[in-house]
C-alpha atoms as a PDB file:
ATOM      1  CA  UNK A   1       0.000   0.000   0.000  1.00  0.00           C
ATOM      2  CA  UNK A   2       1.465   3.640  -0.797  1.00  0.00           C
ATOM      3  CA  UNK A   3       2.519   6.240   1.966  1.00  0.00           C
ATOM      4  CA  UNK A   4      -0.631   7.968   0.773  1.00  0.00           C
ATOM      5  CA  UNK A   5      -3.126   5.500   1.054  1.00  0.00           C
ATOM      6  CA  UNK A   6      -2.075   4.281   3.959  1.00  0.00           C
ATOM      7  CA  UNK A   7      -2.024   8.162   5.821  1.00  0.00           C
ATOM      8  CA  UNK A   8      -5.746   8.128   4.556  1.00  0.00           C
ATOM      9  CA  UNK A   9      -6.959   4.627   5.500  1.00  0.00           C
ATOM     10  CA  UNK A  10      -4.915   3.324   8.602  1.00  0.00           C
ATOM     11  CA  UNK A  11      -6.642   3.359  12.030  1.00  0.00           C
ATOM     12  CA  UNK A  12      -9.904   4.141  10.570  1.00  0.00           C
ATOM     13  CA  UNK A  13     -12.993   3.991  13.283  1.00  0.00           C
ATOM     14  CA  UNK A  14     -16.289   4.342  11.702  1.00  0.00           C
ATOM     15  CA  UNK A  15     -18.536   6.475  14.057  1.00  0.00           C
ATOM     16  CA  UNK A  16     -20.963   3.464  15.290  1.00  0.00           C
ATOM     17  CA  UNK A  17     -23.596   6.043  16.060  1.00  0.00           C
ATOM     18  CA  UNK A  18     -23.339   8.214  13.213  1.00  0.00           C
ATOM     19  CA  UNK A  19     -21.930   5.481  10.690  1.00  0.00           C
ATOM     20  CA  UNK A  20     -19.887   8.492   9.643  1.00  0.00           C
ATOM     21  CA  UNK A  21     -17.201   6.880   7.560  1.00  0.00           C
ATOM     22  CA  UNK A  22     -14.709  10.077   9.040  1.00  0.00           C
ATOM     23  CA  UNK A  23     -13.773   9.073  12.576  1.00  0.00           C
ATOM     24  CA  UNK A  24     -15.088  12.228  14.747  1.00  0.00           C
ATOM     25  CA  UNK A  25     -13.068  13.961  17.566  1.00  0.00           C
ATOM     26  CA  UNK A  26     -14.298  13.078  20.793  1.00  0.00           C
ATOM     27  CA  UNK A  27     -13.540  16.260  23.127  1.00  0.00           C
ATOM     28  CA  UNK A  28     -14.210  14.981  26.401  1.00  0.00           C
ATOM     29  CA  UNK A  29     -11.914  13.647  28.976  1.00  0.00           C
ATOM     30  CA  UNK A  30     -13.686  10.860  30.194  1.00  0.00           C
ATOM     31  CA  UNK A  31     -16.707   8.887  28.640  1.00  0.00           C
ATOM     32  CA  UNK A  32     -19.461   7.024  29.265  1.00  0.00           C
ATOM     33  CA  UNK A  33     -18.063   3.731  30.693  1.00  0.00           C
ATOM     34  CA  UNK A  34     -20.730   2.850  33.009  1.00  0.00           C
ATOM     35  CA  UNK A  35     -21.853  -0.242  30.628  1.00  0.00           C
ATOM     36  CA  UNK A  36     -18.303  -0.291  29.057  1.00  0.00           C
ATOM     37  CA  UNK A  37     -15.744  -3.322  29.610  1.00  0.00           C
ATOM     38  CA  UNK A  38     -13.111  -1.092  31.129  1.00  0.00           C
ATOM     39  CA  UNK A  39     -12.609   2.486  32.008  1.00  0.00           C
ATOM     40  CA  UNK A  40     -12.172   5.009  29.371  1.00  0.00           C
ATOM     41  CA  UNK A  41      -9.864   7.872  30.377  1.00  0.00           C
ATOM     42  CA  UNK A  42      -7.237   9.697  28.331  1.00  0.00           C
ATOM     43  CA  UNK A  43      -4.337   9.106  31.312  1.00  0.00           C
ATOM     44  CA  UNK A  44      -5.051   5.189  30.264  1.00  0.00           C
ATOM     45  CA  UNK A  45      -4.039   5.612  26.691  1.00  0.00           C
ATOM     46  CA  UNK A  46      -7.656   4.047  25.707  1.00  0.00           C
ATOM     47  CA  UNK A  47      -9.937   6.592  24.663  1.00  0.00           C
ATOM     48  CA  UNK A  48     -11.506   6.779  20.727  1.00  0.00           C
ATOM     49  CA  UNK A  49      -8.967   9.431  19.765  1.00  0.00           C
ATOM     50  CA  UNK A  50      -6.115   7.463  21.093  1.00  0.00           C
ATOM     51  CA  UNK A  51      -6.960   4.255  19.884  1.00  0.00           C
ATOM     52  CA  UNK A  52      -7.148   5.990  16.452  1.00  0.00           C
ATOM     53  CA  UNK A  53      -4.287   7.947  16.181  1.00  0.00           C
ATOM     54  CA  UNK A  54      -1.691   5.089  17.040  1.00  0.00           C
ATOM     55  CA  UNK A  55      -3.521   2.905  14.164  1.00  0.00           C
ATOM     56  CA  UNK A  56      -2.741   5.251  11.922  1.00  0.00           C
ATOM     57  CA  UNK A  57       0.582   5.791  12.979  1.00  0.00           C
ATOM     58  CA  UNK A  58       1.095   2.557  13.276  1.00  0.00           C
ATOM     59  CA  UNK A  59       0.326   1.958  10.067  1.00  0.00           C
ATOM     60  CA  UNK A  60       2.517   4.552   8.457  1.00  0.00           C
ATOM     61  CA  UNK A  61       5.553   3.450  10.705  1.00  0.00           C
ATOM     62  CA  UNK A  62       4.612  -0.685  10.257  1.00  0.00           C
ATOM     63  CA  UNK A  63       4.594  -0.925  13.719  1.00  0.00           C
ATOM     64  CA  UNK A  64       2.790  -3.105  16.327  1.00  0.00           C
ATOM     65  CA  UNK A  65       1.514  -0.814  19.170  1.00  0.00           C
ATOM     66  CA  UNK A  66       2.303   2.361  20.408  1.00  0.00           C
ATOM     67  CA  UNK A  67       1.482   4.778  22.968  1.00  0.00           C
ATOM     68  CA  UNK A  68       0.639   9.169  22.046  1.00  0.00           C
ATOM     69  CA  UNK A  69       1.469  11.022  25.213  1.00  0.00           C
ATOM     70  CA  UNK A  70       0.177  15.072  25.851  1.00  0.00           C
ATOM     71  CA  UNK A  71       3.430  16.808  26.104  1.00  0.00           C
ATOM     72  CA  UNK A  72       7.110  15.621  25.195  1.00  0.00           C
ATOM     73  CA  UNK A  73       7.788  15.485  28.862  1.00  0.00           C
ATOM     74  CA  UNK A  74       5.312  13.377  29.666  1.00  0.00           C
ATOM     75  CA  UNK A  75       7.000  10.704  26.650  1.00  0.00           C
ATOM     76  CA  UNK A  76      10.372  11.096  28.193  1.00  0.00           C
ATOM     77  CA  UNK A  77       9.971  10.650  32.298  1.00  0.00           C
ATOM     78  CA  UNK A  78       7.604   7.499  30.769  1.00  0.00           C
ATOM     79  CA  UNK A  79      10.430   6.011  28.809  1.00  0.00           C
ATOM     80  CA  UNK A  80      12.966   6.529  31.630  1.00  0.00           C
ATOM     81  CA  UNK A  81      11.261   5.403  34.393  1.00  0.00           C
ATOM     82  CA  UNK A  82      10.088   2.733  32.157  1.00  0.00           C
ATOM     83  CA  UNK A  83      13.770   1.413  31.606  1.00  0.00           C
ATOM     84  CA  UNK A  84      15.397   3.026  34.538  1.00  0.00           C
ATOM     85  CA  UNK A  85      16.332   1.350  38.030  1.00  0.00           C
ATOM     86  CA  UNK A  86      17.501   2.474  41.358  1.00  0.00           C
ATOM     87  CA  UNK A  87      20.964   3.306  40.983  1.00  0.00           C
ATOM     88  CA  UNK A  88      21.135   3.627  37.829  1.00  0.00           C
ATOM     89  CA  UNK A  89      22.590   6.629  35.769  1.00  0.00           C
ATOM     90  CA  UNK A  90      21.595   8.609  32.640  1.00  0.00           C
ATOM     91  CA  UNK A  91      23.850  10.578  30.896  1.00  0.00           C
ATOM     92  CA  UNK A  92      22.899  13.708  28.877  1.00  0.00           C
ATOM     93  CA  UNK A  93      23.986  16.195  26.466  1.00  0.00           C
ATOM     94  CA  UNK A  94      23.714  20.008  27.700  1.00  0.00           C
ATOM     95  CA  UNK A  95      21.713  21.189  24.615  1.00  0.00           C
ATOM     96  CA  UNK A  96      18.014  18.777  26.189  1.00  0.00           C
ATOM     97  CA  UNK A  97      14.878  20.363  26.477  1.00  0.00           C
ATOM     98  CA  UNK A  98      14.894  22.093  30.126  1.00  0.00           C
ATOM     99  CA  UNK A  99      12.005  19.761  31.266  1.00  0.00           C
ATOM    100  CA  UNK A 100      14.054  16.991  31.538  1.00  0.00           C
ATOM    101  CA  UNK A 101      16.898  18.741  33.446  1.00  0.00           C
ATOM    102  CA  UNK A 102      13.962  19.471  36.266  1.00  0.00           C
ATOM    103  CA  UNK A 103      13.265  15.559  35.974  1.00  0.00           C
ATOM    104  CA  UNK A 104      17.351  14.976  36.823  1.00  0.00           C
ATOM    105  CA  UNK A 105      17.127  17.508  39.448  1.00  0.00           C
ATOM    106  CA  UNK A 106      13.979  15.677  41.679  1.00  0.00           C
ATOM    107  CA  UNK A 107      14.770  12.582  40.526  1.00  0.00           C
ATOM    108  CA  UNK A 108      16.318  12.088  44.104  1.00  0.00           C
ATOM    109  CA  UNK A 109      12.731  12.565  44.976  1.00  0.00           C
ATOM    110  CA  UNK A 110      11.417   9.403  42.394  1.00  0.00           C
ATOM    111  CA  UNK A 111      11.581   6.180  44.444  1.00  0.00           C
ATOM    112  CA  UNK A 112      11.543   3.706  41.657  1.00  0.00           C
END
């Protein structure tokens, strides 16, 4: 499939209300989950948008899976205290996005 087609058709969700073949933007932060099989809340990486979004880019990148974060901070401090263990050291360049020197400078205060 080209770049293009894929960009177009990859994580498409067909509005099952609607049937609108465009998949809509849900604005909310939470939904209606009382009848649903698990909660749906943007801080659990499951909510229509979400789901949507890492199709598609999973489909232009030919990946499995992925995960879309709010902020670039929130997508680094995930990855290193993903990989990250007590003791353990990280070395970076001067010339990093300011956030992340904050994270260095309380991570005494992270109890991993």
């Amino acid at each position: 499939m080209h770049i293009e087609s894929k960009c177009i058709h990859s994580g498409e969700g067909i509005d099952t209300i609607t049937k609108g073949l465009n998949t809509p933007i849900f604005p909310s932060s939470a939904h209606d989950y009382l009848d649903a099989d698990e909660v749906v809340y943007p801080r659990y990486f499951n909510t229509v948008n979400q789901k949507v979004i890492v199709q598609k880019l999973c489909g232009l990148e030919e990946a499995e899976d992925g995960v879309v974060f709010s902020s670039g901070m929130a997508a680094i401090s995930t990855v290193l205290l993903s990989f990250l263990e007590a003791g353990d050291h990280v070395i970076l360049q001067d010339e990093i996005y300011g956030g992340s020197h904050a994270l260095r400078m309380s991570s005494s205060q992270i109890r991993i």
